[in-house]
C-alpha atoms as a PDB file:
ATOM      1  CA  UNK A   1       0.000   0.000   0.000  1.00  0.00           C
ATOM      2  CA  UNK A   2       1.035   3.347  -1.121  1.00  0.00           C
ATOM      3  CA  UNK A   3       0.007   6.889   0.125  1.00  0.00           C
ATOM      4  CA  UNK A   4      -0.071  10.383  -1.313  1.00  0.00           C
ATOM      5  CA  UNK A   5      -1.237  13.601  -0.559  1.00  0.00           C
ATOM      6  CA  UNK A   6      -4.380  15.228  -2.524  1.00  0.00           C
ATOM      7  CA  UNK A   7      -3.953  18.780  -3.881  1.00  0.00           C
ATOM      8  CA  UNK A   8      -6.315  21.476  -4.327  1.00  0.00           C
ATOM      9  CA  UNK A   9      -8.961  20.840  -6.745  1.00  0.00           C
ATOM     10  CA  UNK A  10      -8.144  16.816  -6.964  1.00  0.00           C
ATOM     11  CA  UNK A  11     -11.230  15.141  -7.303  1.00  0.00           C
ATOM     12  CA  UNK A  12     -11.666  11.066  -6.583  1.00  0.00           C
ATOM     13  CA  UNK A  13     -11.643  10.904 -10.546  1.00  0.00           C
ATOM     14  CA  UNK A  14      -8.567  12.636 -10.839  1.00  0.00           C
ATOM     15  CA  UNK A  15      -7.034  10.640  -8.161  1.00  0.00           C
ATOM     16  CA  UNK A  16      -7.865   7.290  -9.943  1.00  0.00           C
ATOM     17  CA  UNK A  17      -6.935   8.429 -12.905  1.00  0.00           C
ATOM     18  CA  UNK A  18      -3.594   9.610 -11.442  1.00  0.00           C
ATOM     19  CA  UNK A  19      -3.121   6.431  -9.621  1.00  0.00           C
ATOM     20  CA  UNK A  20      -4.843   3.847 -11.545  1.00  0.00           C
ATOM     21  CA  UNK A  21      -4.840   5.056 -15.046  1.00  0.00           C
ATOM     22  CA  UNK A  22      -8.919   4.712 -15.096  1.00  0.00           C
ATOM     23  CA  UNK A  23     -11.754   5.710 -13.655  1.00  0.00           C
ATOM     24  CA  UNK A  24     -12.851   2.490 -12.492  1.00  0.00           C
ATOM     25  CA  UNK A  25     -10.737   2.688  -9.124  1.00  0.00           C
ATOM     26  CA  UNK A  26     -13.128   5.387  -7.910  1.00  0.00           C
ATOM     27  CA  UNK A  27     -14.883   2.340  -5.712  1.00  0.00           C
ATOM     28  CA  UNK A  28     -10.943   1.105  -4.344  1.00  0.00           C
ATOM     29  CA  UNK A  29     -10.039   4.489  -3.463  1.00  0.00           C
ATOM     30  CA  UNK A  30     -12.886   4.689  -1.287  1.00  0.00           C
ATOM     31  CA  UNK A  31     -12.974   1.381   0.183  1.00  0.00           C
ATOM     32  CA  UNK A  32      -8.958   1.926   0.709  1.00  0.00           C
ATOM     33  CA  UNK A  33     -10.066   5.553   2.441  1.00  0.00           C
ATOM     34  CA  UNK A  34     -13.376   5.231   4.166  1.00  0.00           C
ATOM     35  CA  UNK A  35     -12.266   8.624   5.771  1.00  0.00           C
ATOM     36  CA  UNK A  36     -11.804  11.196   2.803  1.00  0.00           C
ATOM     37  CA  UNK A  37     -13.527  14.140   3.559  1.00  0.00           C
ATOM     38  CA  UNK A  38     -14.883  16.370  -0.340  1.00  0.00           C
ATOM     39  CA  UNK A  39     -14.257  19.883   0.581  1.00  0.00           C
ATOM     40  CA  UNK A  40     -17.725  20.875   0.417  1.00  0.00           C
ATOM     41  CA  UNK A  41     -20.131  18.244   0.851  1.00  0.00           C
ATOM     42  CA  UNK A  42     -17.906  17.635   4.106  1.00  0.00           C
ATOM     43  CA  UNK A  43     -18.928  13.919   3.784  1.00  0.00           C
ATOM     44  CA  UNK A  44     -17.420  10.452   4.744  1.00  0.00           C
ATOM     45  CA  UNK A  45     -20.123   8.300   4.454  1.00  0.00           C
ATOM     46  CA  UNK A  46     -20.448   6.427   0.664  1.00  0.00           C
ATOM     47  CA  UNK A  47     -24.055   6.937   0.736  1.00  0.00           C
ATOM     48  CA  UNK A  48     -23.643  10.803   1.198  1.00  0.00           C
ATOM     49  CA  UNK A  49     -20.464  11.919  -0.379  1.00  0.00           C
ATOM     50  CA  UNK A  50     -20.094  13.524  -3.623  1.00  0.00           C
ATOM     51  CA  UNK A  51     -17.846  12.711  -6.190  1.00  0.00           C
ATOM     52  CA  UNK A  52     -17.357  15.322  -7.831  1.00  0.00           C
ATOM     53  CA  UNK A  53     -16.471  17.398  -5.517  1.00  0.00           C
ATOM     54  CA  UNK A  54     -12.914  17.500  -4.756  1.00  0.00           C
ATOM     55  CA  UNK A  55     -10.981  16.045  -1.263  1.00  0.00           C
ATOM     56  CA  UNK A  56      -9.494  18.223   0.712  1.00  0.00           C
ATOM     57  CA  UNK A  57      -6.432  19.502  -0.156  1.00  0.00           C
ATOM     58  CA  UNK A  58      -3.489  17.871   1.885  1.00  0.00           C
ATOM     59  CA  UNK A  59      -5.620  14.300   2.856  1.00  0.00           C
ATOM     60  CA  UNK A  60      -3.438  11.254   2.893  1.00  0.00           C
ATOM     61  CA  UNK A  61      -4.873   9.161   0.176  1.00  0.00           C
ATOM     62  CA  UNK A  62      -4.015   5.229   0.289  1.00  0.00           C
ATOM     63  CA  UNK A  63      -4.137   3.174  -2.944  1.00  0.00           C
ATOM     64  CA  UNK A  64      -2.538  -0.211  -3.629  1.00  0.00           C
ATOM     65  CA  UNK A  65      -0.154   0.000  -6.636  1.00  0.00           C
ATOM     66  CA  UNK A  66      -0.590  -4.124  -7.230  1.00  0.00           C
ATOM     67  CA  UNK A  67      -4.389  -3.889  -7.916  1.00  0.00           C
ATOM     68  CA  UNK A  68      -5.386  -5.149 -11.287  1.00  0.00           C
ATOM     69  CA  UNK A  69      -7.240  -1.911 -11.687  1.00  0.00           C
ATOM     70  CA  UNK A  70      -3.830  -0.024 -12.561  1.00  0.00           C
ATOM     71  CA  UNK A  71      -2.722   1.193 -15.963  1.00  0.00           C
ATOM     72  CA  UNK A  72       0.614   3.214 -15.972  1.00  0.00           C
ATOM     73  CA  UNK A  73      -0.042   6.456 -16.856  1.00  0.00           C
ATOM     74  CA  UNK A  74       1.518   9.833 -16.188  1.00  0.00           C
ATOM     75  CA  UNK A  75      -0.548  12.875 -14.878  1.00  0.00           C
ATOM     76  CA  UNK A  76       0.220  16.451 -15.851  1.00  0.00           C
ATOM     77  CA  UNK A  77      -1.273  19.613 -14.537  1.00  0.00           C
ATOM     78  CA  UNK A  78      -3.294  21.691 -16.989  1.00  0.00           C
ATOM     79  CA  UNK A  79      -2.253  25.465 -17.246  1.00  0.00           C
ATOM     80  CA  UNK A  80      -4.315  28.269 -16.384  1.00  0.00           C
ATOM     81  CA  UNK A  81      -6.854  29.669 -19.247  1.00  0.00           C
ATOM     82  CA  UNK A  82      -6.029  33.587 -18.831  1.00  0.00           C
ATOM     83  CA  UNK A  83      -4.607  33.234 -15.618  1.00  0.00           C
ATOM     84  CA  UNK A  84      -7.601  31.050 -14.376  1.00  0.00           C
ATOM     85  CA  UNK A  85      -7.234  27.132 -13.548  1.00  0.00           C
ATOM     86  CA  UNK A  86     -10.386  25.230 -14.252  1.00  0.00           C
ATOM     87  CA  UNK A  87     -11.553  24.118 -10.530  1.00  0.00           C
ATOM     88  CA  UNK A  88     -12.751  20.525 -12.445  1.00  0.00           C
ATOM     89  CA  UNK A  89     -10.427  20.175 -15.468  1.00  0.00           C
ATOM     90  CA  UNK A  90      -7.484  20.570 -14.057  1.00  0.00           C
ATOM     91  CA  UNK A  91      -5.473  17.224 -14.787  1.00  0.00           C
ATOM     92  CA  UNK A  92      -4.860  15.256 -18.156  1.00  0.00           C
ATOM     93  CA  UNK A  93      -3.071  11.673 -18.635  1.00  0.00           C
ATOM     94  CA  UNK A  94      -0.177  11.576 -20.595  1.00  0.00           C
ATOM     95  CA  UNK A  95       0.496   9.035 -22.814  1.00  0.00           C
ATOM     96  CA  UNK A  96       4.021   6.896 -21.035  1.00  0.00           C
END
């Protein structure tokens, strides 16, 4: 098992994506982290929290880099748009 911290703006798409090359971890993430916190919904429970709302910045996220859910894949951070980073856009893979 593996940890990292979330930045601001990281939702539990981009963090899947980021750590498992697919969406399709979403559902490992949060069984590996039944105590992520989305920084507005404020929610731990799986019944109440909210996707797409990002974790709080700084969270220790666990995710297990043997899981058959992993593709390698390399994350880089969009620029800003006229000075302005898009709060849900804001990560693309890259092809490795």
């Amino acid at each position: 098992m593996q940890s990292i911290k979330a930045v601001k703006n990281q939702s539990l798409f981009d963090l899947a994506i980021q750590l498992y090359g697919n969406i399709d971890a979403v559902q490992e993430l949060l069984t590996l982290n039944p105590d992520l916190i989305t920084d507005y919904s404020g929610s731990t429970s799986y019944d109440d929290i909210d996707l797409g709302y990002p974790v709080q910045a700084g969270q220790t996220v666990f995710y297990d880099e043997t899981s058959s859910l992993r593709i390698k894949t390399e994350l880089d951070e969009l620029p800003a748009t006229n000075g302005v980073i898009d709060p849900i856009a804001t990560w693309e893979a890259v092809n490795v």
